[in-house]
Protein backbone atom coordinates (compact mmCIF):
# COMPACT_ATOMS: atom_id res chain seq x y z
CA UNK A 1 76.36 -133.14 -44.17
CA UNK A 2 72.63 -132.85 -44.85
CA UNK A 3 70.13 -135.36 -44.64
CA UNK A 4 67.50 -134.22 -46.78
CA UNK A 5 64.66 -134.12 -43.87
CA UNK A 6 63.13 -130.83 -43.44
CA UNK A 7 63.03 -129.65 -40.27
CA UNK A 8 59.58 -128.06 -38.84
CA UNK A 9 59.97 -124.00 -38.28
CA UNK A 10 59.13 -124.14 -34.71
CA UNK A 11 56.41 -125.62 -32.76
CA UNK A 12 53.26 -124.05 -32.87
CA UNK A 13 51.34 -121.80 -30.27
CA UNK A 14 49.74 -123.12 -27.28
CA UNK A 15 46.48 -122.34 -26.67
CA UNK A 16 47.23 -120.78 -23.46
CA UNK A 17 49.64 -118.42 -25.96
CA UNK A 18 47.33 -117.67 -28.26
CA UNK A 19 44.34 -116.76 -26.32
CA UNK A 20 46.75 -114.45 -24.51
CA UNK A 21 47.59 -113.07 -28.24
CA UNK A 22 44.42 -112.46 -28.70
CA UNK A 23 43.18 -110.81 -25.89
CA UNK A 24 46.11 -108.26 -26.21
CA UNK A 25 45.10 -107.90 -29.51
CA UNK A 26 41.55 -106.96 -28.62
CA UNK A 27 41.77 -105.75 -24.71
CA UNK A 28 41.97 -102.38 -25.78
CA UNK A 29 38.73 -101.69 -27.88
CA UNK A 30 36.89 -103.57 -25.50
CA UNK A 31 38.16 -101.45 -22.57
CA UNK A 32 37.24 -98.51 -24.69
CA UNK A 33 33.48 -99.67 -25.66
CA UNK A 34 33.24 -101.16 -22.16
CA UNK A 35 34.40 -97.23 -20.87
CA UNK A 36 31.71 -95.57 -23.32
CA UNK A 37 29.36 -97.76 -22.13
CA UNK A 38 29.21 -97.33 -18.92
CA UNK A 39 29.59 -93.71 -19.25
CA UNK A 40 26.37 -93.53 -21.25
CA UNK A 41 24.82 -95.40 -18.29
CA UNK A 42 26.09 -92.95 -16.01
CA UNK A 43 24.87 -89.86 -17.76
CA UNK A 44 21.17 -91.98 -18.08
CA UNK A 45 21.14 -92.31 -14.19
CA UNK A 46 21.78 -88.52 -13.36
CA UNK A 47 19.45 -87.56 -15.98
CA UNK A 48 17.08 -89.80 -14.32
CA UNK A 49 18.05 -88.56 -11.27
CA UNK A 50 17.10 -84.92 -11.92
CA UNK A 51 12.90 -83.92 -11.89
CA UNK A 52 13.96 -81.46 -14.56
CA UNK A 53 15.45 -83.81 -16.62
CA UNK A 54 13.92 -86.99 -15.74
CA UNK A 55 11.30 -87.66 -18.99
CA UNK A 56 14.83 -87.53 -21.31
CA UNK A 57 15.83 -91.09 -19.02
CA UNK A 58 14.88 -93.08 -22.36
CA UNK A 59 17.92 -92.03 -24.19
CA UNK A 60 19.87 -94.32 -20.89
CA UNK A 61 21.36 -97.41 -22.86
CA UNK A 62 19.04 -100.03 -21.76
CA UNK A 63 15.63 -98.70 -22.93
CA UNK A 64 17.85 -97.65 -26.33
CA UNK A 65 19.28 -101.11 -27.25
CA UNK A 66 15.63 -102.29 -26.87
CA UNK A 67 13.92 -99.49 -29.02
CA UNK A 68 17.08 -100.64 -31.47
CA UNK A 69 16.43 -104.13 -31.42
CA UNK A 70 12.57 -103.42 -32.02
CA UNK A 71 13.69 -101.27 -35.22
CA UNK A 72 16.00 -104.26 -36.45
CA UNK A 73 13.51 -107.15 -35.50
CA UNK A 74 10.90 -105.38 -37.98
CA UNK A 75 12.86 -104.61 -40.90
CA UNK A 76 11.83 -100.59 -40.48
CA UNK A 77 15.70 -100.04 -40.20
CA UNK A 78 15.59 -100.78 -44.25
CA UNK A 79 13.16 -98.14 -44.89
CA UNK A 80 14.43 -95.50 -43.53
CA UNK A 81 18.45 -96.24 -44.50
CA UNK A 82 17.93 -96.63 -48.04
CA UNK A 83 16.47 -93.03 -49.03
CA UNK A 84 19.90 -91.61 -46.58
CA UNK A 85 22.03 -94.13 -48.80
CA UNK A 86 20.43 -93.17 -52.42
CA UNK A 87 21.10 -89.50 -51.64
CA UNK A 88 24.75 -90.72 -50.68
CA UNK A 89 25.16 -92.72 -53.74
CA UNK A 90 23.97 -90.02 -55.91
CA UNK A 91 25.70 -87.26 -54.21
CA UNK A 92 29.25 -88.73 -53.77
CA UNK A 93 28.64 -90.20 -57.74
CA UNK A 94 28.50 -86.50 -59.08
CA UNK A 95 31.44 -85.53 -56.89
CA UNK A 96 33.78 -88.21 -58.19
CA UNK A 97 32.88 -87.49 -62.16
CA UNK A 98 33.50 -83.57 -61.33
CA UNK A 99 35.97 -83.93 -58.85
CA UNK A 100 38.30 -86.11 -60.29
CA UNK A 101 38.34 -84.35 -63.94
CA UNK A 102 38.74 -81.55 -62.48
CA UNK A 103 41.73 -82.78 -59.83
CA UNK A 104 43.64 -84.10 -62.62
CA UNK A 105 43.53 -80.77 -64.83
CA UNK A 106 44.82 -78.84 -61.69
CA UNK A 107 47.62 -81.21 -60.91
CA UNK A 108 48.31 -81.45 -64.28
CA UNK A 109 48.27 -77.99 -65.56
CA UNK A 110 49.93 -74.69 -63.75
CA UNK A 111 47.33 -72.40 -65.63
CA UNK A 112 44.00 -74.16 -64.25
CA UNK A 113 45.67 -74.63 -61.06
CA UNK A 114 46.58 -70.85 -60.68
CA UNK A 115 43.42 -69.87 -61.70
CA UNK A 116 40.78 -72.22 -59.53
CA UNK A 117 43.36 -71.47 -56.53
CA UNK A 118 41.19 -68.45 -55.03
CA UNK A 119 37.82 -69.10 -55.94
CA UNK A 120 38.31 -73.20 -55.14
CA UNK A 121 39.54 -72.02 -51.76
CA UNK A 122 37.01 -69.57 -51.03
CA UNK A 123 34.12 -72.03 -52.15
CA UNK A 124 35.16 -75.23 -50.06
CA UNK A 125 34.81 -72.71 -46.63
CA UNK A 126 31.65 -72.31 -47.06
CA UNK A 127 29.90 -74.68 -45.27
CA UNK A 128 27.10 -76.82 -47.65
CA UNK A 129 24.40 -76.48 -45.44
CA UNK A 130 24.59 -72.45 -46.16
CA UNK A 131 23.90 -73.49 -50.00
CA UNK A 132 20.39 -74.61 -48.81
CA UNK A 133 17.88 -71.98 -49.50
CA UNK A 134 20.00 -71.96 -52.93
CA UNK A 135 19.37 -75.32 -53.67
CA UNK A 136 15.76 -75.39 -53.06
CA UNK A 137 15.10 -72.57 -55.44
CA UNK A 138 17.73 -74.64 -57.92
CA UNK A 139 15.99 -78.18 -57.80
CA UNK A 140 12.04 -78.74 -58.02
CA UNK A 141 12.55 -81.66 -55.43
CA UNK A 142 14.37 -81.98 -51.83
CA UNK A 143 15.61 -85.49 -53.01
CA UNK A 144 17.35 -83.57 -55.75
CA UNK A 145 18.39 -80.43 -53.26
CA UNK A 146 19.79 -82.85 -50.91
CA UNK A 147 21.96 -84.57 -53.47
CA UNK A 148 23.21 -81.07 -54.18
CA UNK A 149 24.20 -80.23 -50.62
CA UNK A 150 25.80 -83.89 -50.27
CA UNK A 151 27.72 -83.08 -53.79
CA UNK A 152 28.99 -79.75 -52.29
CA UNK A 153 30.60 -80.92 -49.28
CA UNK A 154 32.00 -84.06 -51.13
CA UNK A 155 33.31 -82.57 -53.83
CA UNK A 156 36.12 -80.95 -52.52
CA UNK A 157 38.04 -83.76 -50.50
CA UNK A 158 37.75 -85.52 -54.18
CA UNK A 159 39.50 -82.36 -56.06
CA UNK A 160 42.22 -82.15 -53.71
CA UNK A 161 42.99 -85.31 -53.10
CA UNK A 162 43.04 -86.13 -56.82
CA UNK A 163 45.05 -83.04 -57.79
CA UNK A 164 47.60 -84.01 -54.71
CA UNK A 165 48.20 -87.63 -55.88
CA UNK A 166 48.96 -86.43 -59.33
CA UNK A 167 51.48 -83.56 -58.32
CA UNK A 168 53.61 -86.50 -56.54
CA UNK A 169 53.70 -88.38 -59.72
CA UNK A 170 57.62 -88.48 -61.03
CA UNK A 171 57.30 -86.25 -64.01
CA UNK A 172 59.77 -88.48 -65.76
CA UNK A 173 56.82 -90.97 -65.83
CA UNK A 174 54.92 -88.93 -68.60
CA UNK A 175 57.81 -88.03 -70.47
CA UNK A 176 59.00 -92.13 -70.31
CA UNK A 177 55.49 -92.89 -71.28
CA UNK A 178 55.16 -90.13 -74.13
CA UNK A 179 58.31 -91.13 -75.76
CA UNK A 180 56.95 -94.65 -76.14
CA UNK A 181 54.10 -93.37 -78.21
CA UNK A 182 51.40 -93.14 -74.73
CA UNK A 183 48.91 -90.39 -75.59
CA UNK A 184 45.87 -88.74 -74.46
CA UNK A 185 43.36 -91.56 -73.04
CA UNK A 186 46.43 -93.94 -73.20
CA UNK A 187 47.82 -92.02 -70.96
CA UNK A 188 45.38 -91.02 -68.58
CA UNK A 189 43.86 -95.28 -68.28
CA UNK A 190 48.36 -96.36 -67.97
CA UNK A 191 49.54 -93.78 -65.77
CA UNK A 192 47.80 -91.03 -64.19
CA UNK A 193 44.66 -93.26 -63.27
CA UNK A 194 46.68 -95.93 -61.47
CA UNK A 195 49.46 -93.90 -60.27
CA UNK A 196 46.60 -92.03 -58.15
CA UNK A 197 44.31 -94.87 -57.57
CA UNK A 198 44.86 -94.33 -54.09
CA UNK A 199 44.85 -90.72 -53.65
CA UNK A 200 41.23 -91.05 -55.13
CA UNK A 201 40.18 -92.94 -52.72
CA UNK A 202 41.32 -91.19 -50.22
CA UNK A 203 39.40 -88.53 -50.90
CA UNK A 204 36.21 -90.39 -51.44
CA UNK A 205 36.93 -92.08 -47.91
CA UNK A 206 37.51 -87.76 -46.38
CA UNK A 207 34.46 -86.71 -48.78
CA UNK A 208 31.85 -89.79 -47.82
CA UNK A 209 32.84 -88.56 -43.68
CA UNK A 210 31.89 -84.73 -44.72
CA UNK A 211 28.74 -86.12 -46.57
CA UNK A 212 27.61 -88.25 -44.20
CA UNK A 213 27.75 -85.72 -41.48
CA UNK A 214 26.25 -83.03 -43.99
CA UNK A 215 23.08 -85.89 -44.82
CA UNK A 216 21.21 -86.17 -41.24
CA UNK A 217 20.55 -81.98 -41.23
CA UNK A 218 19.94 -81.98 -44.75
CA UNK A 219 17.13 -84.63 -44.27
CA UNK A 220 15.89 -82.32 -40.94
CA UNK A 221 13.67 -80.33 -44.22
CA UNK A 222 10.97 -81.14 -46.61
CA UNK A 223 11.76 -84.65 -46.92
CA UNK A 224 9.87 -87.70 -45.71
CA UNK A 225 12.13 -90.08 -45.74
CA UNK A 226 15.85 -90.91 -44.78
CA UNK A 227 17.52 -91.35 -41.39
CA UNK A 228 17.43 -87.25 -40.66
CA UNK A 229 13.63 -87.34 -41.13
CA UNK A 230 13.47 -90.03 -38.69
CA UNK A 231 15.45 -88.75 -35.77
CA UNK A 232 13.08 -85.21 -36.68
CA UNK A 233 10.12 -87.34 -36.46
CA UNK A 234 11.11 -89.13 -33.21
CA UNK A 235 12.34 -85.58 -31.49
CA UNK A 236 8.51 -84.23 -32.61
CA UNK A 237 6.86 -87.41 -30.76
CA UNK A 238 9.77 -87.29 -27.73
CA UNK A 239 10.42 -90.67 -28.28
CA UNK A 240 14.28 -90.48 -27.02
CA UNK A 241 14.81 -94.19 -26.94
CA UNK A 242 14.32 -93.82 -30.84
CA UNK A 243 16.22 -91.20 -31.45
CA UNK A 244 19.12 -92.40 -29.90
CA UNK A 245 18.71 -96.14 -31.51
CA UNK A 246 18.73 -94.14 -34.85
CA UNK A 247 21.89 -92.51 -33.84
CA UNK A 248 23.37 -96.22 -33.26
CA UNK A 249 22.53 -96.76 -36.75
CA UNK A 250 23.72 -93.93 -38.49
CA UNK A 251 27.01 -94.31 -36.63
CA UNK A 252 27.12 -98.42 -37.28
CA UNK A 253 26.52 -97.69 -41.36
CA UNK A 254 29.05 -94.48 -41.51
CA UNK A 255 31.61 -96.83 -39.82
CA UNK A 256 30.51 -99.71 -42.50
CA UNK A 257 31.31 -97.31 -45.69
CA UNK A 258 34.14 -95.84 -44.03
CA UNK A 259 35.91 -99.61 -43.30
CA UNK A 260 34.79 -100.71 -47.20
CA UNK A 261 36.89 -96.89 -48.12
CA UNK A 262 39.46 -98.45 -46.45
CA UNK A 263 39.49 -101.44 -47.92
CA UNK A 264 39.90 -100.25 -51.07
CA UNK A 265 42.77 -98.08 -50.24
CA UNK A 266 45.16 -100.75 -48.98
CA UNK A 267 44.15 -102.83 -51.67
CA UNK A 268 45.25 -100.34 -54.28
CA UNK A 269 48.18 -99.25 -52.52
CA UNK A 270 51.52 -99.16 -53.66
CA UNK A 271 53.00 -99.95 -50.37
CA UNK A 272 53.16 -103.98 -49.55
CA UNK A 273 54.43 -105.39 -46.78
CA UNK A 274 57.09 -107.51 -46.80
């Protein structure tokens, strides 16, 4: 017979137990900074090491995370990340309203799938960089032929994904949603958008990678601005420290979009653990 009196679950954790949780859960990627590290420091030393070599020593970790902090402490990192991050913006904005038309009319239609196979295929191997001299004939600015370039690599991750998602959509959804009166925009806003939320994403997550790799050369040109012109800039004046603090922050922001990308894919996806 039952009392009534709940019983508690279980006692909870030590602390001994849950520092030992967490330092499993967190061992690793300190063992692998830790390892980076001190391979970094390494490679400093023998570059030190060597007379031929020796005036690249900057670019050793210590004189790097100083030059770094110096660029944070003033506020220049601002400066010269927001020009990098407009071009993103604008680039990766003109992707997703082409790419994502245009993904759903290939995954939707055979015809427009059969005929963009070849000439989609051919176009995305080309890498954007080689559309350069094109683009500054094309644009009257290098803001605007950078936003090009950025477009041209992001673009396709965005089609593909987009026209992937929607070929793994249940065909009996449309027919379902037709034959309770779901047409055109109805249709596209119910089904298609949500059931491919996530493939979307996806491909803005693959096409923001490819565009932020694409940005730093872009920015190597007729600019005066960005995080490219700045590593150009510190190469001209052989400031190595600065170069390689600049690197820290391109790599610190590219892994800040890519973890909001990924955000936003779990949150919109289907799956849901138990």
């Amino acid at each position: 017979m039952t009392t009534g009196v709940a019983h508690p679950a279980g006692p909870p954790a030590s602390a001994p137990a849950a520092i030992t949780n967490l330092i499993k859960r967190f061992a690793p990627a300190v063992i692998g900074v830790a390892a980076t590290l001190a391979l970094w420091q390494v490679g400093g030393i023998l570059v030190a090491m060597n007379p031929d070599t020796a005036s690249f020593a900057d670019f050793a970790p210590g004189p790097t995370f100083n030059r770094l902090w110096d660029i944070l402490q003033s506020g220049e990192v601002v400066g010269m990340s927001l020009p990098s991050l407009e071009r993103i913006g604008q680039g990766l904005l003109w992707a997703i309203v082409i790419g994502v038309p245009v993904g759903i009319a290939i995954g939707r239609l055979a015809v427009v799938r059969e005929a963009t196979h070849l000439p989609f295929q051919f176009l995305r191997m080309i890498s954007p960089l080689a559309w350069m001299p094109i683009a500054v004939l094309a644009f009257e600015t290098w803001h605007a032929a950078i936003v090009f370039l950025i477009f041209a690599a992001a673009v396709w991750p965005i089609t593909f994904s987009t026209a992937a998602g929607l070929r793994k959509v249940d065909p009996k959804w449309f027919r379902v949603a037709q034959n309770l009166g779901a047409r055109g925009w109805h249709m596209l806003a119910v089904i298609i958008l949500p059931a491919i939320a996530q493939d979307v994403l996806t491909g803005i997550r693959l096409a923001l990678g490819v565009a932020w790799v694409v940005l730093v050369p872009a920015e190597y040109l007729g600019v005066t601005s960005g995080l490219g012109y700045a590593i150009n800039d510190a190469r001209d004046t052989l400031e190595y420290d600065r170069i390689t603090a600049i690197v820290l922050i391109i790599g610190a922001i590219g892994f800040a979009l890519d973890a909001i990308c990924l955000y936003a894919i779990r949150r919109y996806s289907w799956v849901r653990n138990a």
